[in-house]
C-alpha atoms as a PDB file:
ATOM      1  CA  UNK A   1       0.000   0.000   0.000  1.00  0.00           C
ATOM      2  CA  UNK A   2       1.432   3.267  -0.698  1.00  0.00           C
ATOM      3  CA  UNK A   3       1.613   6.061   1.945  1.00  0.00           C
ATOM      4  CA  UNK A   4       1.480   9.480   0.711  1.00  0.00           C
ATOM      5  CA  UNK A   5       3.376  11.680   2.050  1.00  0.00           C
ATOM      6  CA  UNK A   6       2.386  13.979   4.611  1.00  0.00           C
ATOM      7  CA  UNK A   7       1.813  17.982   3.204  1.00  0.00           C
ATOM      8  CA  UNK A   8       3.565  20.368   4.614  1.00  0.00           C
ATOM      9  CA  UNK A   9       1.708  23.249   6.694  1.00  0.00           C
ATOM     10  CA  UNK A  10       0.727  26.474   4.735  1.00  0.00           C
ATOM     11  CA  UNK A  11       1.953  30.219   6.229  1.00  0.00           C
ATOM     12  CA  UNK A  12      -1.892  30.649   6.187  1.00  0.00           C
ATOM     13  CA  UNK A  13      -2.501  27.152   7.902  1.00  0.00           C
ATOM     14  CA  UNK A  14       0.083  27.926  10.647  1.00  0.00           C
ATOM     15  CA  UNK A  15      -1.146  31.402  11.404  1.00  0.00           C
ATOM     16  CA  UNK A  16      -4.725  30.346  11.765  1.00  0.00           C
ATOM     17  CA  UNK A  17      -3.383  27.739  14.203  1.00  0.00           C
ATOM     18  CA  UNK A  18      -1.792  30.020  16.310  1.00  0.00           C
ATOM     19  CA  UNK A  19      -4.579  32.630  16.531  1.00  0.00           C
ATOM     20  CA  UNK A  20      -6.980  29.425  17.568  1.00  0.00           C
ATOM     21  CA  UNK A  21      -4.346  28.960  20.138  1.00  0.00           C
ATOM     22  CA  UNK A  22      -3.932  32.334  21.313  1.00  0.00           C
ATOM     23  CA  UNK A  23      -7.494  32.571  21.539  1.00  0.00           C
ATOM     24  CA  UNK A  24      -7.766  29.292  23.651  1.00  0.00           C
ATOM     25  CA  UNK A  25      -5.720  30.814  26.015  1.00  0.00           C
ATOM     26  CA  UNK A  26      -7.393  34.024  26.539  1.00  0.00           C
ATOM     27  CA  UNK A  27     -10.338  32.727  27.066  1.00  0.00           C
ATOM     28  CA  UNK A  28      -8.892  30.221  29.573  1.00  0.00           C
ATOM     29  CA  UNK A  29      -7.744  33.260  31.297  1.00  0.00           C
ATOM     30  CA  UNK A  30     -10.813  35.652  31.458  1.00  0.00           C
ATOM     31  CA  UNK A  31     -12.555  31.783  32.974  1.00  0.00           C
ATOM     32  CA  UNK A  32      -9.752  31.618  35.249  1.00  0.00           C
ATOM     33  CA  UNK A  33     -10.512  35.576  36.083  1.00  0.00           C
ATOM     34  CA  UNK A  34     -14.433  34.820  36.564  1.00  0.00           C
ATOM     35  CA  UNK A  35     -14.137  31.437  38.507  1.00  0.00           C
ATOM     36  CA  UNK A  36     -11.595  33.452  41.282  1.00  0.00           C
ATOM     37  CA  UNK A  37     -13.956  36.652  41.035  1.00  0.00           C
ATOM     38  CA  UNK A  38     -16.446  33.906  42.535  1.00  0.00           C
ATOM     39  CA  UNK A  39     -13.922  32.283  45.441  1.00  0.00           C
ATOM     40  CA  UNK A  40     -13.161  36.342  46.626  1.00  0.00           C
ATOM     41  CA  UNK A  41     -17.002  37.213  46.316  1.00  0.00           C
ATOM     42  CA  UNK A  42     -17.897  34.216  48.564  1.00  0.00           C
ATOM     43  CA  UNK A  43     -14.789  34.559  50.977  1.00  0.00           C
ATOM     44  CA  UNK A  44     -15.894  38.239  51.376  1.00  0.00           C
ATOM     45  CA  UNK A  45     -19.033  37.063  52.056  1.00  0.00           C
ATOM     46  CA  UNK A  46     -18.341  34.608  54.574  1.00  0.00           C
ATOM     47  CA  UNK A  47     -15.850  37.496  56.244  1.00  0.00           C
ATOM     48  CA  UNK A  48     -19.108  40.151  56.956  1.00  0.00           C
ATOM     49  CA  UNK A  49     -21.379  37.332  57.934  1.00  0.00           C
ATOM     50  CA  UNK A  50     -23.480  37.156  54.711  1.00  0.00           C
ATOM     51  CA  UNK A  51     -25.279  34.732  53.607  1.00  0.00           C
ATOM     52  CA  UNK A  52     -25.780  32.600  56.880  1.00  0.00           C
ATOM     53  CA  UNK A  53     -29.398  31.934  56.767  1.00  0.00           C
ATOM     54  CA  UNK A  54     -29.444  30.836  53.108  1.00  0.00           C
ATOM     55  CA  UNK A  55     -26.365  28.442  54.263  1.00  0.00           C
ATOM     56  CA  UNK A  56     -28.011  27.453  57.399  1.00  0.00           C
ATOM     57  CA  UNK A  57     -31.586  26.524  55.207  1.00  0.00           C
ATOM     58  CA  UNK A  58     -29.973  24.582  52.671  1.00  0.00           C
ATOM     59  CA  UNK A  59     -28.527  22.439  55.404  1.00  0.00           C
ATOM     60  CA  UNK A  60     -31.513  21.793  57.150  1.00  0.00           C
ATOM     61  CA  UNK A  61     -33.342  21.431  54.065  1.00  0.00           C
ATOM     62  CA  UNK A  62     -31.120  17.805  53.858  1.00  0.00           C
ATOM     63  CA  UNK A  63     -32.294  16.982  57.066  1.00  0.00           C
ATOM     64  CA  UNK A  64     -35.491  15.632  58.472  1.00  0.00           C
ATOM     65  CA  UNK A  65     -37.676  18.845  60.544  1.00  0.00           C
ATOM     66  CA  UNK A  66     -38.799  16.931  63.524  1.00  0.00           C
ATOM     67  CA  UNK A  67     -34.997  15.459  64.171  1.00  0.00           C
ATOM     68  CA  UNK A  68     -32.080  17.044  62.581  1.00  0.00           C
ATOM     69  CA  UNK A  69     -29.541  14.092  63.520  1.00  0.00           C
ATOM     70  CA  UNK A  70     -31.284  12.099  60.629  1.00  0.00           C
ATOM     71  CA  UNK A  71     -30.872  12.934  57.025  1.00  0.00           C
ATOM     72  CA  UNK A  72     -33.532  12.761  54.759  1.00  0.00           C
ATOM     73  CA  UNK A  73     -33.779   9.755  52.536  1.00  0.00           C
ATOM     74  CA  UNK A  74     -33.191   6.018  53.184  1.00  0.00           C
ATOM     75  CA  UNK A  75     -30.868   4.621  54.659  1.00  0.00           C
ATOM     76  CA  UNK A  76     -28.574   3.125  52.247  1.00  0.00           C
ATOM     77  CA  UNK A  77     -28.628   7.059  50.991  1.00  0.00           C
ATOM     78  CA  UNK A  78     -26.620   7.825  53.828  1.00  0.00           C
ATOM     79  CA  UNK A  79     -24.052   5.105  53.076  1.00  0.00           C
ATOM     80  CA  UNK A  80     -24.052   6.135  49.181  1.00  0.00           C
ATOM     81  CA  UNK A  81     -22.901   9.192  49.925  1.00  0.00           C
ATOM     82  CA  UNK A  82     -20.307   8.586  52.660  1.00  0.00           C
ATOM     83  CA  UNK A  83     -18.979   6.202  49.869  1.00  0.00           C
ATOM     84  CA  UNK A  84     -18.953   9.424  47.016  1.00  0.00           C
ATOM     85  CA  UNK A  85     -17.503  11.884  49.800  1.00  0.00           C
ATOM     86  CA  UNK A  86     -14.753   9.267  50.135  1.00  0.00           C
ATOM     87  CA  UNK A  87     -13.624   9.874  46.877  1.00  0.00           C
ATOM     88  CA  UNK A  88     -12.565  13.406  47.279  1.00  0.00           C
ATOM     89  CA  UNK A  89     -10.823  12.350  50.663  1.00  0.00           C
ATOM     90  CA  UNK A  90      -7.068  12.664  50.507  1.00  0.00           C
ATOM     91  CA  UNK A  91      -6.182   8.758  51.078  1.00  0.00           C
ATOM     92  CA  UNK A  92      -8.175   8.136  47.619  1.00  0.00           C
ATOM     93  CA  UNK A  93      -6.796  11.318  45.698  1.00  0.00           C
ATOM     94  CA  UNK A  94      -2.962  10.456  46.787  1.00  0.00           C
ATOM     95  CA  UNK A  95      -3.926   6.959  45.429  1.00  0.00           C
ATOM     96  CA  UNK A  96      -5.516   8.599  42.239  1.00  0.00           C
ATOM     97  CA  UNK A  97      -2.391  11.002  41.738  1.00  0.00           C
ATOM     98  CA  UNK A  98       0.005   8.152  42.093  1.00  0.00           C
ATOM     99  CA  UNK A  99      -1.549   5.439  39.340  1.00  0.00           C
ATOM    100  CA  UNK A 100      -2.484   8.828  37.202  1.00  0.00           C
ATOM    101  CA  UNK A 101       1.374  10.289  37.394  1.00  0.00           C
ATOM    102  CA  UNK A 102       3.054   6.831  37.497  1.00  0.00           C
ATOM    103  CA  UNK A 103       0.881   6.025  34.353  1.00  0.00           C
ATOM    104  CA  UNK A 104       1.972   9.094  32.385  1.00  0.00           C
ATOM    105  CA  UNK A 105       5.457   8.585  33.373  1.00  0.00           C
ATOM    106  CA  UNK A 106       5.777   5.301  32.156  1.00  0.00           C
ATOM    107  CA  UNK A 107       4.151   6.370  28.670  1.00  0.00           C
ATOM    108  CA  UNK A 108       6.446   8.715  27.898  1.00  0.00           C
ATOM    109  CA  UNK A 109       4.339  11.735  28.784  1.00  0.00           C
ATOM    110  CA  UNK A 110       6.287  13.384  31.466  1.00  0.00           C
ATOM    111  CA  UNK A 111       5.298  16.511  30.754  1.00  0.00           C
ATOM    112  CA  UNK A 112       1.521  15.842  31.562  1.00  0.00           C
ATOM    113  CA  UNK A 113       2.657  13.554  34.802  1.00  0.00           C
ATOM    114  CA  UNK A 114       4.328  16.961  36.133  1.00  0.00           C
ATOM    115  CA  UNK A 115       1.637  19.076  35.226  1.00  0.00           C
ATOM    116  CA  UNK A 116      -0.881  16.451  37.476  1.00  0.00           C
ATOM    117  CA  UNK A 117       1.380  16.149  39.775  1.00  0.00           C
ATOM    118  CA  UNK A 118       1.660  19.794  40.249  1.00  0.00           C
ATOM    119  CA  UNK A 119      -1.780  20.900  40.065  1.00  0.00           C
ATOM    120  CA  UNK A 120      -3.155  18.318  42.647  1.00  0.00           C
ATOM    121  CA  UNK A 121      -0.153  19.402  45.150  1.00  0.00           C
ATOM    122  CA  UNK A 122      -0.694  23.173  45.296  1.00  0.00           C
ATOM    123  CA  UNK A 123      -4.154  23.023  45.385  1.00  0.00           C
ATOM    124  CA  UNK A 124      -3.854  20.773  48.302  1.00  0.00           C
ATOM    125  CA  UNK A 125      -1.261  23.809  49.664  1.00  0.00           C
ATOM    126  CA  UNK A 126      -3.489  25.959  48.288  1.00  0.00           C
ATOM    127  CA  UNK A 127      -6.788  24.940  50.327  1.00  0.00           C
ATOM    128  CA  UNK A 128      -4.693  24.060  53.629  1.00  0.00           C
ATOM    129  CA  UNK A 129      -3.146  27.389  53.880  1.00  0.00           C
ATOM    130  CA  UNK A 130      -6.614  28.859  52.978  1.00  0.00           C
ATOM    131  CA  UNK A 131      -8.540  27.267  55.520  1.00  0.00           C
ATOM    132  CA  UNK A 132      -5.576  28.322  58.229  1.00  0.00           C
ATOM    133  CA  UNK A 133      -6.279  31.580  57.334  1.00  0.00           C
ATOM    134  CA  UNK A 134     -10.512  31.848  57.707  1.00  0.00           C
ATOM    135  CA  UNK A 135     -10.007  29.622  60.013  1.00  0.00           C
ATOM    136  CA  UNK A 136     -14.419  29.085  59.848  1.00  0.00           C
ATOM    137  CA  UNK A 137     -15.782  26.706  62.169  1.00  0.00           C
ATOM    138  CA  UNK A 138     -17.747  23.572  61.533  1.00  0.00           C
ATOM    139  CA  UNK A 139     -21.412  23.586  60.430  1.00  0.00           C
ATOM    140  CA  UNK A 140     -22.741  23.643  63.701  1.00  0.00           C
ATOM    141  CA  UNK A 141     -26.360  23.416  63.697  1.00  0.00           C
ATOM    142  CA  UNK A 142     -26.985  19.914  62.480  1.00  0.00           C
ATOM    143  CA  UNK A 143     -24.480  16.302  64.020  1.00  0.00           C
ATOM    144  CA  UNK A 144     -21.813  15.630  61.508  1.00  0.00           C
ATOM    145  CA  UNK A 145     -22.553  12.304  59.775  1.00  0.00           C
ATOM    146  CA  UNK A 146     -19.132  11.348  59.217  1.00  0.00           C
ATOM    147  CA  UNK A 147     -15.703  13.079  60.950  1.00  0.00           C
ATOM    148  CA  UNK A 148     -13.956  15.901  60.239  1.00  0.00           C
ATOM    149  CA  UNK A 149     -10.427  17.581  61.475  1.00  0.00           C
ATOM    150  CA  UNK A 150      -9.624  20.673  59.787  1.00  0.00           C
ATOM    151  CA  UNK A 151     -11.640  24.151  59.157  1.00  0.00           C
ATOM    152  CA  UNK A 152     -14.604  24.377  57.097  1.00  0.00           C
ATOM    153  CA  UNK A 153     -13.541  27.215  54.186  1.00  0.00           C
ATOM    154  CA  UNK A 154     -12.475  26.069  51.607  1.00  0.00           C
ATOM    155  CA  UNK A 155     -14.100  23.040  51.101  1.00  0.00           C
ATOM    156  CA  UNK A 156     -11.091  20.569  50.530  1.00  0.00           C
ATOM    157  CA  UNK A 157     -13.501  18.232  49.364  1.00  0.00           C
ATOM    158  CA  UNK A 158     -14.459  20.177  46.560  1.00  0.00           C
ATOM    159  CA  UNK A 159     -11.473  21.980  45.629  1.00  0.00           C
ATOM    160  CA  UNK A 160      -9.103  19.116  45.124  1.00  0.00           C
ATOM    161  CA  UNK A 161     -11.836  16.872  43.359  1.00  0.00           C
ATOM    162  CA  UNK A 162     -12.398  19.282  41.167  1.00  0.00           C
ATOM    163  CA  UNK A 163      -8.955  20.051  40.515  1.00  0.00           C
ATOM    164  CA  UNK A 164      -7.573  16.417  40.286  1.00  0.00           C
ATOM    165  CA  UNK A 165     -10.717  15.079  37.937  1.00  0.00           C
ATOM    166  CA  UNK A 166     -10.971  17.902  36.070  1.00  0.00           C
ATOM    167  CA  UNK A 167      -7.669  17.549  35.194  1.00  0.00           C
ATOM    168  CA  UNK A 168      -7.270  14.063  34.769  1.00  0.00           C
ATOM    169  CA  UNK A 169     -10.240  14.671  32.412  1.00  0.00           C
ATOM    170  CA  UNK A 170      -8.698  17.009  30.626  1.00  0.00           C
ATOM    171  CA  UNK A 171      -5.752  14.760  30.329  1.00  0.00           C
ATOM    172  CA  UNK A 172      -8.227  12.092  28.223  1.00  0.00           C
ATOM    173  CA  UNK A 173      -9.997  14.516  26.846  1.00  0.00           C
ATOM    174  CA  UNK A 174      -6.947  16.116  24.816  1.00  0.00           C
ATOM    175  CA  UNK A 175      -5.662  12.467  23.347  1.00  0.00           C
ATOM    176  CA  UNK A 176      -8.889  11.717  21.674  1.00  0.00           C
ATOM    177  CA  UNK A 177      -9.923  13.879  17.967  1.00  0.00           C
ATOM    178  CA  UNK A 178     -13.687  13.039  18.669  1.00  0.00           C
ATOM    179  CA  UNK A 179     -15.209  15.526  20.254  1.00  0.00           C
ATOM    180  CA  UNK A 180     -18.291  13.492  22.030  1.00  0.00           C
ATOM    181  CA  UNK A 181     -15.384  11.332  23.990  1.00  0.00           C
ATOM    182  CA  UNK A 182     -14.065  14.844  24.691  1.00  0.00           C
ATOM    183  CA  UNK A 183     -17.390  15.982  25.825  1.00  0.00           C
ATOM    184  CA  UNK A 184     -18.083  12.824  28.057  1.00  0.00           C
ATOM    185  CA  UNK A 185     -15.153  12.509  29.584  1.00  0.00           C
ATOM    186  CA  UNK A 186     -15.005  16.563  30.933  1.00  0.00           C
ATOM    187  CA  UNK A 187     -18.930  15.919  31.513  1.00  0.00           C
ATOM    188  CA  UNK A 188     -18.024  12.844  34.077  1.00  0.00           C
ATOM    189  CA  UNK A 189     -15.291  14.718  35.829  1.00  0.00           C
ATOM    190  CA  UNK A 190     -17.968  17.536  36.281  1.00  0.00           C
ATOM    191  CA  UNK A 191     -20.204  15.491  37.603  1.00  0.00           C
ATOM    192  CA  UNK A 192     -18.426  13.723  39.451  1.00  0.00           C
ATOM    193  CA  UNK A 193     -16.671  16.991  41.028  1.00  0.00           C
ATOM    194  CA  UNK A 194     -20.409  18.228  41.723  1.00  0.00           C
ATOM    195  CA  UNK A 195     -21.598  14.916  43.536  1.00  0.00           C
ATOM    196  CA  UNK A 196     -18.627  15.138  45.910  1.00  0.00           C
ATOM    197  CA  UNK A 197     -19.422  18.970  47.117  1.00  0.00           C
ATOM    198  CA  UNK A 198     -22.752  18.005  47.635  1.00  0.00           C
ATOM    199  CA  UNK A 199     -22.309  14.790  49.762  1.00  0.00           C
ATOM    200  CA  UNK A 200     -20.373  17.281  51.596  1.00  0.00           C
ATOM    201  CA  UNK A 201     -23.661  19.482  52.323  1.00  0.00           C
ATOM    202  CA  UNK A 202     -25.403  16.148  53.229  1.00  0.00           C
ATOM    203  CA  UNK A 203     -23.185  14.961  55.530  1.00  0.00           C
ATOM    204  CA  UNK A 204     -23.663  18.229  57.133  1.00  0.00           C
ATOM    205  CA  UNK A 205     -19.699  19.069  57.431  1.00  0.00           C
ATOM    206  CA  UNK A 206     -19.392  22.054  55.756  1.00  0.00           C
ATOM    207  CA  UNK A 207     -21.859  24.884  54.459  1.00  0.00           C
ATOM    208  CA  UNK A 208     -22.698  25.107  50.865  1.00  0.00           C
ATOM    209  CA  UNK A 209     -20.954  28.455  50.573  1.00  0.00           C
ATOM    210  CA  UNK A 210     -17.740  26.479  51.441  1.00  0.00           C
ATOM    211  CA  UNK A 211     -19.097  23.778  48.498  1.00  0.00           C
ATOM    212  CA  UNK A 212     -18.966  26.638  45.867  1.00  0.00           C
ATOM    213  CA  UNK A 213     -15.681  28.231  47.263  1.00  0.00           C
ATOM    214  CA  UNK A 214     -13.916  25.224  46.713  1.00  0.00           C
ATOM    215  CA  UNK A 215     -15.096  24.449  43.282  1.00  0.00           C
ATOM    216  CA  UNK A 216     -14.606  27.764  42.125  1.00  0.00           C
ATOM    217  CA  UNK A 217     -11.064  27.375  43.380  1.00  0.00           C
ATOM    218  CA  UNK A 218     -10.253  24.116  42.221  1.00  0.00           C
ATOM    219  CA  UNK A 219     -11.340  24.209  38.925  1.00  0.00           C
ATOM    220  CA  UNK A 220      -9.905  28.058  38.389  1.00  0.00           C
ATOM    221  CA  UNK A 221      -6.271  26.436  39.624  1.00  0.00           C
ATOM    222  CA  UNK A 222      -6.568  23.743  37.541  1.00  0.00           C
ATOM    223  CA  UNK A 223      -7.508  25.625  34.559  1.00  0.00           C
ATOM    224  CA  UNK A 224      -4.286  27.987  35.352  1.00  0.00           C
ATOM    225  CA  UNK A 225      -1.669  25.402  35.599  1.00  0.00           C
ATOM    226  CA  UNK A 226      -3.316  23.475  32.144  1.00  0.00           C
ATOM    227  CA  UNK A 227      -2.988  26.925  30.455  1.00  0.00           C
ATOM    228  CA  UNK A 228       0.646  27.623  31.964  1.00  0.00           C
ATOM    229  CA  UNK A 229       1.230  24.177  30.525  1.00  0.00           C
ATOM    230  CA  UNK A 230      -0.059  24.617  27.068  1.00  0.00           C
ATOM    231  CA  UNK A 231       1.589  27.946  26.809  1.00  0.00           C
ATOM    232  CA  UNK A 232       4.969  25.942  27.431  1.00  0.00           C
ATOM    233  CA  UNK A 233       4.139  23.301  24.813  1.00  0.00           C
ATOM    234  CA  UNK A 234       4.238  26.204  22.692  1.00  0.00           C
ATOM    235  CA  UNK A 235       7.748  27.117  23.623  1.00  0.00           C
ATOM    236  CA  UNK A 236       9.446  24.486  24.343  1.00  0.00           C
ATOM    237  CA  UNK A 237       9.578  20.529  23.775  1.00  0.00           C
ATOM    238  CA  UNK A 238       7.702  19.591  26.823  1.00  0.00           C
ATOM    239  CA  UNK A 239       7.447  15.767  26.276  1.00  0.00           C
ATOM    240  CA  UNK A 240       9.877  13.490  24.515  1.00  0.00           C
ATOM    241  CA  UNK A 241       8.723  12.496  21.150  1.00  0.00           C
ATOM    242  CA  UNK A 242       6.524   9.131  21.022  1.00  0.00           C
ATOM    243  CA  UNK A 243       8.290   5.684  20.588  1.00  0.00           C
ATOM    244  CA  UNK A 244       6.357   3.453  18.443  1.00  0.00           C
ATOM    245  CA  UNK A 245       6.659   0.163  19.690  1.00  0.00           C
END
């Protein structure tokens, strides 16, 4: 069979390539703008007070009126989301980062493992040093279905799901041409990032304003450091070029 031979790129072809790019990345930016517009709108909230009795009724609203210690739903409700809180916990996103990272290492794409690696640990640095600073108790008006250590704002929860599966999605996402695998994979990460903030609600360990802080902040940091890292592609040779084996 003969191969034909690949054409070359046209001055036109390679200048419409890198305004789509340049325009990629500016609207990254003005997201990344908006979705940390929301985190400081909410922190400043939270600061004056604001905003407590729509926090405090969507609380309650999980919980059953005539006994707050019992959440509404059955049972094995209660269990289902314990299970999808656990996957935002740290034990399960160390686990995640390290077969995620170890897997892009060993296929050659070392510039995507470091770009994982470092989203997921700063926004973990990111949300501890956040929550030392507002230091915000505990929701405090219904019993905590499952335990917590730390302070309430930033939800962890929320901001390192959403950065570590939002990234990981995008990570799929960019090696496939077909754009409703594209679509399903950022569309499960979403989700997936959204069920995890709101087990956190039900559980009643942290108020929803906490929920939206964190995803806000997750997915604006991991939209920065996939931008920083697609503006270095640009620039330099990021990843070593594919073996075929």
């Amino acid at each position: 069979m003969k191969i034909e031979p690949s054409r070359p790129v046209s001055f036109h072809g390679r200048i419409a390539a890198f305004a789509r790019a340049e325009a990629a990345l500016l609207i990254a930016f003005l997201a990344v703008c908006a979705l940390m517009s929301v985190f400081w709108m909410v922190a400043d909230a939270v600061v004056e007070g604001e905003g407590a009795a729509l926090d405090a009724g969507i609380i309650t609203a999980f919980r059953d009126p005539a006994d707050l210690s019992r959440a509404i739903g059955p049972f094995w409700l209660q269990e289902a989301a314990r299970d999808v809180t656990a996957l935002g916990s740290t034990v399960v996103l160390i686990f995640v980062l390290a077969v995620g990272v170890g897997y892009l290492w060993l296929t050659r794409r070392r510039g995507d493992a470091v770009l994982l690696l470092i989203a997921v640990v700063g926004g973990q640095m990111l949300s501890s040093v956040l929550k030392w600073l507002f230091a915000r108790p505990r929701p405090d008006i219904v019993p905590h279905l499952v335990e917590v250590s730390t302070a309430s704002f930033p939800s962890g929860h929320s901001t390192l799901s959403a950065v570590a599966y939002l990234t990981i999605g995008a990570l799929i996402a960019r090696v496939h041409t077909r754009k409703r695998v594209k679509l399903y994979v950022l569309g499960m990460a979403v989700v997936l990032t959204v069920a995890i903030g709101i087990s956190r609600v039900y559980l009643g360990v942290h108020w929803p304003s906490d929920v939206l802080a964190g995803w806000a902040l997750g997915a604006g940091w991991a939209l920065a450091c996939w931008s920083v890292a697609v503006r270095l592609r640009r620039t330099v040779t990021v990843d070593p070029p594919e073996i075929s084996s």
